[in-house]
C-alpha atoms as a PDB file:
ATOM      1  CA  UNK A   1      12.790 -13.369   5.418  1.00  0.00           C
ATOM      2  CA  UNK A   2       9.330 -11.897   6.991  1.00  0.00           C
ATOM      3  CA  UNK A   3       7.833 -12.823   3.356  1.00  0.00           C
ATOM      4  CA  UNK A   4       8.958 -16.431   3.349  1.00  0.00           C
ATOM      5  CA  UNK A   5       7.711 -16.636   7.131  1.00  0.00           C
ATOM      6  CA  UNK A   6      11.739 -16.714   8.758  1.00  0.00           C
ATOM      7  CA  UNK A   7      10.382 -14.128  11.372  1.00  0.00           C
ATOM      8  CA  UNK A   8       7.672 -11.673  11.788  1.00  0.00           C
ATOM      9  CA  UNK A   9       7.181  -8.357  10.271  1.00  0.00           C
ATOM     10  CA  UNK A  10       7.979  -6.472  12.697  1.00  0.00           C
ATOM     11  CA  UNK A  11      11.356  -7.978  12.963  1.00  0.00           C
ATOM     12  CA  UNK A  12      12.359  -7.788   9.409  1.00  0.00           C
ATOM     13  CA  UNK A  13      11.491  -3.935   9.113  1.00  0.00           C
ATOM     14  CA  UNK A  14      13.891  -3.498  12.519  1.00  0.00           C
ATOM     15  CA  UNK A  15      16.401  -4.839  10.850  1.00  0.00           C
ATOM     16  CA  UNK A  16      15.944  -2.732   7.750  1.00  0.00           C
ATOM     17  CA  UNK A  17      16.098   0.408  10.335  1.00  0.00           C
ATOM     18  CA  UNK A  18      19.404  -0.847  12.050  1.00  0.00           C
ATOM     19  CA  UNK A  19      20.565  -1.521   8.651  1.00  0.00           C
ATOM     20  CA  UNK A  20      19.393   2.172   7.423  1.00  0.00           C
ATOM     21  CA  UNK A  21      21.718   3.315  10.346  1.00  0.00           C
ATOM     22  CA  UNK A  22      24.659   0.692   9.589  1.00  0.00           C
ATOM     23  CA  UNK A  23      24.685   2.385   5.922  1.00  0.00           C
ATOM     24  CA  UNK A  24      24.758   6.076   7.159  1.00  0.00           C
ATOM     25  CA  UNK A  25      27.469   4.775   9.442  1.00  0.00           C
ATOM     26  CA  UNK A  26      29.386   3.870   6.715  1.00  0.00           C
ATOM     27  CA  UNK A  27      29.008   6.449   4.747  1.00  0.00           C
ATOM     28  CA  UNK A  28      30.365   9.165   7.516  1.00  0.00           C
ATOM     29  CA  UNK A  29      33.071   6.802   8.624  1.00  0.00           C
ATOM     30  CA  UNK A  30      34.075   6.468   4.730  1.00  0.00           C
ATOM     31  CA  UNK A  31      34.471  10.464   4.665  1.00  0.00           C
ATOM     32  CA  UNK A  32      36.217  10.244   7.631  1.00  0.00           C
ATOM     33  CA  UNK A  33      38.951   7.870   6.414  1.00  0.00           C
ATOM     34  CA  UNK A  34      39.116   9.730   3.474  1.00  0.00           C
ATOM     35  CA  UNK A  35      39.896  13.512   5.337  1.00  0.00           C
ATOM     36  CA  UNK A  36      42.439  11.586   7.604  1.00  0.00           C
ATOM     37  CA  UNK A  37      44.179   9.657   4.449  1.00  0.00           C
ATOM     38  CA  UNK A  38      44.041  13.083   2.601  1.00  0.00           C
ATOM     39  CA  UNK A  39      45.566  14.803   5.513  1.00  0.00           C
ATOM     40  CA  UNK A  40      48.423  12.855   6.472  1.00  0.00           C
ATOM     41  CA  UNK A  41      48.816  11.970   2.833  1.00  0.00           C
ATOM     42  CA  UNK A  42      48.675   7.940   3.766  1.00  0.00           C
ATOM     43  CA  UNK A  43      48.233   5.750   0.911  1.00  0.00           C
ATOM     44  CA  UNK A  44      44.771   3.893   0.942  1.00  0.00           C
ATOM     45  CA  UNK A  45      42.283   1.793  -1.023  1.00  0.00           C
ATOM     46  CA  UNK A  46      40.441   4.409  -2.121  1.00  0.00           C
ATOM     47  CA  UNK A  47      38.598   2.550  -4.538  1.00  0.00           C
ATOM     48  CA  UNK A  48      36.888  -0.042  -1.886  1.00  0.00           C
ATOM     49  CA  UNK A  49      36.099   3.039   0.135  1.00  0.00           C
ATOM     50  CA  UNK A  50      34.289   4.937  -2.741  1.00  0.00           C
ATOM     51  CA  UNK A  51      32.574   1.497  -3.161  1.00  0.00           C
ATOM     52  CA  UNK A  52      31.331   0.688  -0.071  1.00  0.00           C
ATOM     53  CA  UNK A  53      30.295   4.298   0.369  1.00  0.00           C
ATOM     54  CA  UNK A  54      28.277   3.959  -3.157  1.00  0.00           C
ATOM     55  CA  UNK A  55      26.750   0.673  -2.004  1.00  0.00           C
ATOM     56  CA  UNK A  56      25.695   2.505   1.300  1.00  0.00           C
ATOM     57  CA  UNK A  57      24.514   5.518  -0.449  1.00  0.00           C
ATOM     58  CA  UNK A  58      22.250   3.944  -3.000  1.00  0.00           C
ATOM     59  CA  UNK A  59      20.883   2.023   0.030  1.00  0.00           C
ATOM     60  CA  UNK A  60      20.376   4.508   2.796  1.00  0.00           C
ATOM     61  CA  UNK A  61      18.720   6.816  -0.839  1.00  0.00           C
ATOM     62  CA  UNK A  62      16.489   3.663  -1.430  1.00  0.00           C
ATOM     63  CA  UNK A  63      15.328   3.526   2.432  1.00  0.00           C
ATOM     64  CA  UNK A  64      15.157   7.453   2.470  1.00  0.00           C
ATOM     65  CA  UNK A  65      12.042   6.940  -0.346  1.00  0.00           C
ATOM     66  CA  UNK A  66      10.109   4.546   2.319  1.00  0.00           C
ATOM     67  CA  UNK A  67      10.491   7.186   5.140  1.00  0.00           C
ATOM     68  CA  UNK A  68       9.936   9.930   2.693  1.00  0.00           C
ATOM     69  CA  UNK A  69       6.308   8.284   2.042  1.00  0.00           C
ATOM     70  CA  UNK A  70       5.433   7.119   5.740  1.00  0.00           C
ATOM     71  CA  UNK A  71       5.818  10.908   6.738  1.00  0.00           C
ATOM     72  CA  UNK A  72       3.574  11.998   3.911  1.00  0.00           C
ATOM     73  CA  UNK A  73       0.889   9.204   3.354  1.00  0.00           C
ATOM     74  CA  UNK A  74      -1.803   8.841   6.373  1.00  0.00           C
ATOM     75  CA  UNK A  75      -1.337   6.398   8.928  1.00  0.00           C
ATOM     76  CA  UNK A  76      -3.969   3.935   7.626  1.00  0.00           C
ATOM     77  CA  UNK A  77      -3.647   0.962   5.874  1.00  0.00           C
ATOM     78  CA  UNK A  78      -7.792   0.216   4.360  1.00  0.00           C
ATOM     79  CA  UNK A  79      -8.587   2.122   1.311  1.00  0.00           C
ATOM     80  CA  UNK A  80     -12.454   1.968  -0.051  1.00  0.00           C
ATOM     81  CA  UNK A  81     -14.740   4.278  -2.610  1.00  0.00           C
ATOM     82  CA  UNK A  82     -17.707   3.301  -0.339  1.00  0.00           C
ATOM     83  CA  UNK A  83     -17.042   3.975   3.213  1.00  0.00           C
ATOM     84  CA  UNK A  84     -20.255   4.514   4.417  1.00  0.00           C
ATOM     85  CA  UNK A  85     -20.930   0.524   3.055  1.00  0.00           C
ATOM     86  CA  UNK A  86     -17.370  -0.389   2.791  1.00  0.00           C
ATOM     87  CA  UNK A  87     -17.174  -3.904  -0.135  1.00  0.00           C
ATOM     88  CA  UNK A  88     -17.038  -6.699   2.740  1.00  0.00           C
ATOM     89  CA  UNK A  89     -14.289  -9.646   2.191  1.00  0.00           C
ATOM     90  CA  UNK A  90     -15.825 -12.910   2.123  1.00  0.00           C
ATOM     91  CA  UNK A  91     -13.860 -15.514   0.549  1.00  0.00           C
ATOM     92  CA  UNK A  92     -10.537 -14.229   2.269  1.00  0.00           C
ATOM     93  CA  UNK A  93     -10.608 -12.710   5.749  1.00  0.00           C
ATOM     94  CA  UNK A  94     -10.306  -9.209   7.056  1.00  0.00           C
ATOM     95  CA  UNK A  95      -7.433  -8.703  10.028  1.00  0.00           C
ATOM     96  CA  UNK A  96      -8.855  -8.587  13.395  1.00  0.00           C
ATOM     97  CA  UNK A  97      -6.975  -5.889  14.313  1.00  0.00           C
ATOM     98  CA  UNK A  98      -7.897  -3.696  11.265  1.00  0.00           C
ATOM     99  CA  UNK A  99      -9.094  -0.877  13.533  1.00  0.00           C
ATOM    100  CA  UNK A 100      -7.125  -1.017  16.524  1.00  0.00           C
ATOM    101  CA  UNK A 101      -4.370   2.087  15.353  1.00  0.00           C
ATOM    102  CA  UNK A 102      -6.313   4.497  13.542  1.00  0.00           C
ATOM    103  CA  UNK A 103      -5.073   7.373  14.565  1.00  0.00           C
ATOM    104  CA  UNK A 104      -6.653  10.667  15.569  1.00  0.00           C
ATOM    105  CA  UNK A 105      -8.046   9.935  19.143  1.00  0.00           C
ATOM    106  CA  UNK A 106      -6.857  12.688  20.980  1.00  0.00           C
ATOM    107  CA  UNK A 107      -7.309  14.799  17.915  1.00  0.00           C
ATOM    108  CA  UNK A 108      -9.648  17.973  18.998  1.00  0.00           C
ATOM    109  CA  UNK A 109     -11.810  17.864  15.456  1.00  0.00           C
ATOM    110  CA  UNK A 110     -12.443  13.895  16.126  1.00  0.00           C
ATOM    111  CA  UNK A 111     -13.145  13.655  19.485  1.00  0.00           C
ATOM    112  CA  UNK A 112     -15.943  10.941  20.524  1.00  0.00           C
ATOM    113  CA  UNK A 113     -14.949   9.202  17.299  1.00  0.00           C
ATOM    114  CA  UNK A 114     -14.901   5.714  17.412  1.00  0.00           C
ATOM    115  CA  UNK A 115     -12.244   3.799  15.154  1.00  0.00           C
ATOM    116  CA  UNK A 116     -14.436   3.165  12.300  1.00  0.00           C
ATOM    117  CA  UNK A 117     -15.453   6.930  12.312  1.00  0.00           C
ATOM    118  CA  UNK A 118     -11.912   8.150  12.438  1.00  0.00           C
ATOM    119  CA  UNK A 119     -11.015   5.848   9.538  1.00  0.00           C
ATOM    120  CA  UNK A 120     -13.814   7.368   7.606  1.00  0.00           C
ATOM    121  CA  UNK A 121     -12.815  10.904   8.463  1.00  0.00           C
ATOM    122  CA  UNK A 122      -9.236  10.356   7.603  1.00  0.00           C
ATOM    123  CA  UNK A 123      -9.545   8.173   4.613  1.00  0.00           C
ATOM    124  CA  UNK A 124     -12.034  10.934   2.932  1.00  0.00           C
ATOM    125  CA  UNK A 125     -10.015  13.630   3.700  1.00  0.00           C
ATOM    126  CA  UNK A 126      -6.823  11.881   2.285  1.00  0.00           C
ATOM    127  CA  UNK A 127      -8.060   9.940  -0.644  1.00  0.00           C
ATOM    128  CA  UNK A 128     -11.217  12.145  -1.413  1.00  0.00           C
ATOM    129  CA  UNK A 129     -11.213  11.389  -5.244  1.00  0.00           C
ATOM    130  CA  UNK A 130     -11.733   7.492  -4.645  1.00  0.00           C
ATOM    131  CA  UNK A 131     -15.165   6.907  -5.803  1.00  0.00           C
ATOM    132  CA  UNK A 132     -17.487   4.512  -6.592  1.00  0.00           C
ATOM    133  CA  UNK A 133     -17.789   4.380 -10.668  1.00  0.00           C
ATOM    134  CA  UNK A 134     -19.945   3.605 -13.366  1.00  0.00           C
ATOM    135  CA  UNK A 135     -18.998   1.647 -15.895  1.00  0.00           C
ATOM    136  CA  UNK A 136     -21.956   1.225 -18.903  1.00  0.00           C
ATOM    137  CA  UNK A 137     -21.731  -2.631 -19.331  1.00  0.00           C
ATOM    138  CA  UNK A 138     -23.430  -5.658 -17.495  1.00  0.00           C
ATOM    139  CA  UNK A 139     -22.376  -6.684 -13.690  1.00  0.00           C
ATOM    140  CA  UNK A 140     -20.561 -10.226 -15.611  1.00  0.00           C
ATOM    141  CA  UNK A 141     -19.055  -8.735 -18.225  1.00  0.00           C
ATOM    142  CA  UNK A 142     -16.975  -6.170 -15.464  1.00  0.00           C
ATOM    143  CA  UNK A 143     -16.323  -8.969 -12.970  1.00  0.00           C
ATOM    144  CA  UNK A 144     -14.889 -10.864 -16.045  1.00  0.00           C
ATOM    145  CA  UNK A 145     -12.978  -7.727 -17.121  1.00  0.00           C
ATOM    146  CA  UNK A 146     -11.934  -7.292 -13.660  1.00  0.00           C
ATOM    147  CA  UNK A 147     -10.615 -10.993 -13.126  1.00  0.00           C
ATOM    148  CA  UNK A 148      -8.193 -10.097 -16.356  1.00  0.00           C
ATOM    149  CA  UNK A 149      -6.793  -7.134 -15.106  1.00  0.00           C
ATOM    150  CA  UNK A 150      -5.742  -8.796 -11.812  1.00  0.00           C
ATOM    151  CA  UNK A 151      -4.542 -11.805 -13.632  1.00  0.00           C
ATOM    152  CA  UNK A 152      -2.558  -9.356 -15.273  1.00  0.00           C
ATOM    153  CA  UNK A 153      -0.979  -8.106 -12.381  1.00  0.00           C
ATOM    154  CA  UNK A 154      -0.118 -10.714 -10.758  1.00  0.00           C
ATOM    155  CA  UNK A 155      -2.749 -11.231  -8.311  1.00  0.00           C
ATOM    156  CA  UNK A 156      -3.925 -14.032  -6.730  1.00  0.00           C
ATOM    157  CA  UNK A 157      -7.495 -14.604  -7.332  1.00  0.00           C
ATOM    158  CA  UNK A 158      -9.048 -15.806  -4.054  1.00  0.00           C
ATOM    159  CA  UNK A 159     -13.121 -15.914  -5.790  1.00  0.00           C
ATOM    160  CA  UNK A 160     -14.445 -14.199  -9.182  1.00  0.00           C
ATOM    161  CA  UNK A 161     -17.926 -14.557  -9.456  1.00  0.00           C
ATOM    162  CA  UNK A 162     -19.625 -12.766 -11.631  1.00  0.00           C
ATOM    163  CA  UNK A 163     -23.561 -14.178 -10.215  1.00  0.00           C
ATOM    164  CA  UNK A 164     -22.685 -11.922  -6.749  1.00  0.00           C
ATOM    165  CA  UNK A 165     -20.966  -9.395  -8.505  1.00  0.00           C
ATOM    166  CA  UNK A 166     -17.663  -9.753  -6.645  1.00  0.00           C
ATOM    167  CA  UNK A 167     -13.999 -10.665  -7.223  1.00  0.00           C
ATOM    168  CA  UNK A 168     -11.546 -10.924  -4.479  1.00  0.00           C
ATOM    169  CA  UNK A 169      -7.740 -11.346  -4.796  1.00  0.00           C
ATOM    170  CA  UNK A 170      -4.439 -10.806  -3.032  1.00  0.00           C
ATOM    171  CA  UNK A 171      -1.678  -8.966  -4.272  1.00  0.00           C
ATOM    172  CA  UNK A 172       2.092  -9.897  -2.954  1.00  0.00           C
ATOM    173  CA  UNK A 173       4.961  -6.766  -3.224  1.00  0.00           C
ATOM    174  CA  UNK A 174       8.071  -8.353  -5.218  1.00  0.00           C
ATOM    175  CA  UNK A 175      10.179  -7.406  -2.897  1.00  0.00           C
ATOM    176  CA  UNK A 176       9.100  -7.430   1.222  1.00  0.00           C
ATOM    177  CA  UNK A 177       6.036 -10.440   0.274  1.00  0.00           C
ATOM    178  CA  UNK A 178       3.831  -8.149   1.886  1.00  0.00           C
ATOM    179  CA  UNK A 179       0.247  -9.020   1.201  1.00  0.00           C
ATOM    180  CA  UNK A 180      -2.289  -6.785   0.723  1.00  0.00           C
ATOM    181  CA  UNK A 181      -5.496  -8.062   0.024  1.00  0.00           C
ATOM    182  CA  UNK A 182      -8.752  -6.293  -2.596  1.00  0.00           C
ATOM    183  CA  UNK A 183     -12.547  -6.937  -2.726  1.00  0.00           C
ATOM    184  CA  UNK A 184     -14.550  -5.503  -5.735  1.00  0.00           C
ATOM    185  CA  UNK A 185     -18.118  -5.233  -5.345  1.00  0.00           C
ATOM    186  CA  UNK A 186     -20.135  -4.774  -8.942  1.00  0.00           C
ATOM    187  CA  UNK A 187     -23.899  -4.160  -8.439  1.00  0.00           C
ATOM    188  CA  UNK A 188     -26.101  -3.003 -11.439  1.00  0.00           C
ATOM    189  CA  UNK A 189     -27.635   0.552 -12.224  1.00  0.00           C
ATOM    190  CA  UNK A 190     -31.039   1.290 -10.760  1.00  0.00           C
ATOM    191  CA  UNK A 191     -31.999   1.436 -14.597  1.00  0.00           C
ATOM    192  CA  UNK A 192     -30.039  -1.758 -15.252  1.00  0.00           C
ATOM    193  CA  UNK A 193     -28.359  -0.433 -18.087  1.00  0.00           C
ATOM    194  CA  UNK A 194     -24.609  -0.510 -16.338  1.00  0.00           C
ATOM    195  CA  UNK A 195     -22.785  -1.432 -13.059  1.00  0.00           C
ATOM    196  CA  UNK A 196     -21.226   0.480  -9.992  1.00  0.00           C
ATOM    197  CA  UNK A 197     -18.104  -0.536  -9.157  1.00  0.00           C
ATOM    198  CA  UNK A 198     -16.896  -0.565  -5.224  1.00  0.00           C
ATOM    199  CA  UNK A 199     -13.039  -1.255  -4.387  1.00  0.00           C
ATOM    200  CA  UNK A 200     -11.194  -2.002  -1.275  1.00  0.00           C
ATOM    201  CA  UNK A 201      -7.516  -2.570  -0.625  1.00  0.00           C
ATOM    202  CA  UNK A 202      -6.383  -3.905   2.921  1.00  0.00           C
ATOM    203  CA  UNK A 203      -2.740  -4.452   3.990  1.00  0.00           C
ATOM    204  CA  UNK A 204      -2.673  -7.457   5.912  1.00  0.00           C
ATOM    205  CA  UNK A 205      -0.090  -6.291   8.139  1.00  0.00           C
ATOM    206  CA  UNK A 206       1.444  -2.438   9.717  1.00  0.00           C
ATOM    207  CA  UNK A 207      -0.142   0.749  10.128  1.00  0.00           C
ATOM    208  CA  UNK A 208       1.158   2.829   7.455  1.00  0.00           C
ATOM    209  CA  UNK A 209       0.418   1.436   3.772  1.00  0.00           C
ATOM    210  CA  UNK A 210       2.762   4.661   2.512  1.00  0.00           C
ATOM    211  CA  UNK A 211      -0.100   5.542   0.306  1.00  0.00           C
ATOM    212  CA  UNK A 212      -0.168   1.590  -1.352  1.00  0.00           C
ATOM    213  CA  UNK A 213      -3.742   0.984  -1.159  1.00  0.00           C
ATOM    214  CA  UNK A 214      -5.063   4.209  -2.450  1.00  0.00           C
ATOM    215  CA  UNK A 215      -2.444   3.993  -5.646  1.00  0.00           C
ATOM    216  CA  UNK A 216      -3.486   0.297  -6.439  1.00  0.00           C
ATOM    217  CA  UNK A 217      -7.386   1.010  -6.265  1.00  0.00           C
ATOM    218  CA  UNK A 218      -6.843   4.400  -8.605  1.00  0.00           C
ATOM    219  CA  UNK A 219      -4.909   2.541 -11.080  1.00  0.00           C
ATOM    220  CA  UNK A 220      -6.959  -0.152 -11.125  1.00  0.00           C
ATOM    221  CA  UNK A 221     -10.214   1.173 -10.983  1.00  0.00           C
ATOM    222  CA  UNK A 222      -8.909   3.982 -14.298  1.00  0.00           C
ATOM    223  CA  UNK A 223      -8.306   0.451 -16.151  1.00  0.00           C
ATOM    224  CA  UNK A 224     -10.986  -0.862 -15.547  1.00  0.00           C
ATOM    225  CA  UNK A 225     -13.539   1.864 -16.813  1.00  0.00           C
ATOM    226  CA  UNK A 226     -11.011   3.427 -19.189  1.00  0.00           C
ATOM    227  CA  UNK A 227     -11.898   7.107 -17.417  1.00  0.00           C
ATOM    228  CA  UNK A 228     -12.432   6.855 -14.150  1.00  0.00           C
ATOM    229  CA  UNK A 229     -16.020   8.607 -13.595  1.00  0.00           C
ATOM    230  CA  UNK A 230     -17.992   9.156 -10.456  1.00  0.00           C
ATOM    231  CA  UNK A 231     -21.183   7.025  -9.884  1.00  0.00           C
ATOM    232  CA  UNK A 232     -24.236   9.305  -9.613  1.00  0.00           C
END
């Protein structure tokens, strides 16, 4: 419903928590039928209760993953190799409130940060090996590798232009429609002989991306160069 535009985010992901519950609910209250039926040796339908209690168990189990990766992946939702010079979205449009929940404020080591500087902080020392790379072809012939790779994925491609160096697309999740959106920067080698290759991945809505970003700009980013190497 949130990704056909029925109701907000925010709604739709309290109703999978209140759902969460409802199937833990009905999971204890199925074990509790089942000791009373067992005890006073009633006869029941034990086969609708073992199936609503599977139903609820492979649901509450699927749920469990989500909350099992918000409590380990960092509370950010902007991924980028370059975050000194972070690739900048032109075409498509970065949320306003893209900064107002990094945490870390009242954290002693980041004191007198401002957002952006927490983000840094946080997003180096949680996705560290996300790197600019080189990749020993032209700027066009990337962008144009680049623009098949997302095609293959699904994406939307919002620009690909392969004069500025820079392809910018939207990917939607098959099942919440959330939308994250990805800017790739391509400039050539101080030698000309190659490119470096910037990525960013920005959920368009929440806090917590449960690691998203950072997954889709590693695995795109090793396709794209084959081996993912460093830029000098």
């Amino acid at each position: 419903g949130s990704g056909w535009g029925l109701w907000e985010w925010s709604s739709g992901l309290t109703g999978v928590t209140w759902s969460f519950i409802l199937a833990i609910g009905a999971i204890l209250l199925g074990m509790l039928f089942g000791w009373r039926a067992k005890k006073t040796g009633a006869v029941r339908p034990r086969v609708l209760r073992w199936i609503g209690m599977l139903v609820a168990i492979i649901y509450a189990g699927w749920i469990g993953t989500f909350i099992l990766a918000s409590a380990s992946a960092p509370a950010i939702h902007d991924v980028s190799t370059a975050l000194a010079d972070p690739p900048t979205f032109r075409t498509l449009t970065l949320r306003s409130d893209n900064l107002d929940a990094i945490p870390g404020e009242g954290a002693a080591d980041m004191k007198g940060m401002n957002p952006q500087q927490r983000w840094v902080v946080i997003d180096q020392e949680e996705y560290g090996d996300i790197l600019s790379v080189r990749i020993n072809e032209p700027v066009p012939n990337v962008i144009a590798k680049a623009e098949r790779l997302a095609k293959a994925r699904g994406w939307d491609i919002a620009i690909s232009s392969p004069e500025e160096g820079r392809l910018e697309a939207t990917e939607t999740s098959t099942f919440f429609r959330f939308k994250d959106d990805i800017v790739l920067r391509v400039k050539p080698t101080e030698t000309g002989d190659g490119s470096i290759v910037d990525m960013r991945s920005v959920s368009r809505v929440g806090t917590n991306d449960l690691g998203a970003n950072a997954k889709r700009v590693r695995s795109f980013l090793a396709d794209l160069s084959g081996t993912v190497t460093a830029a000098p």
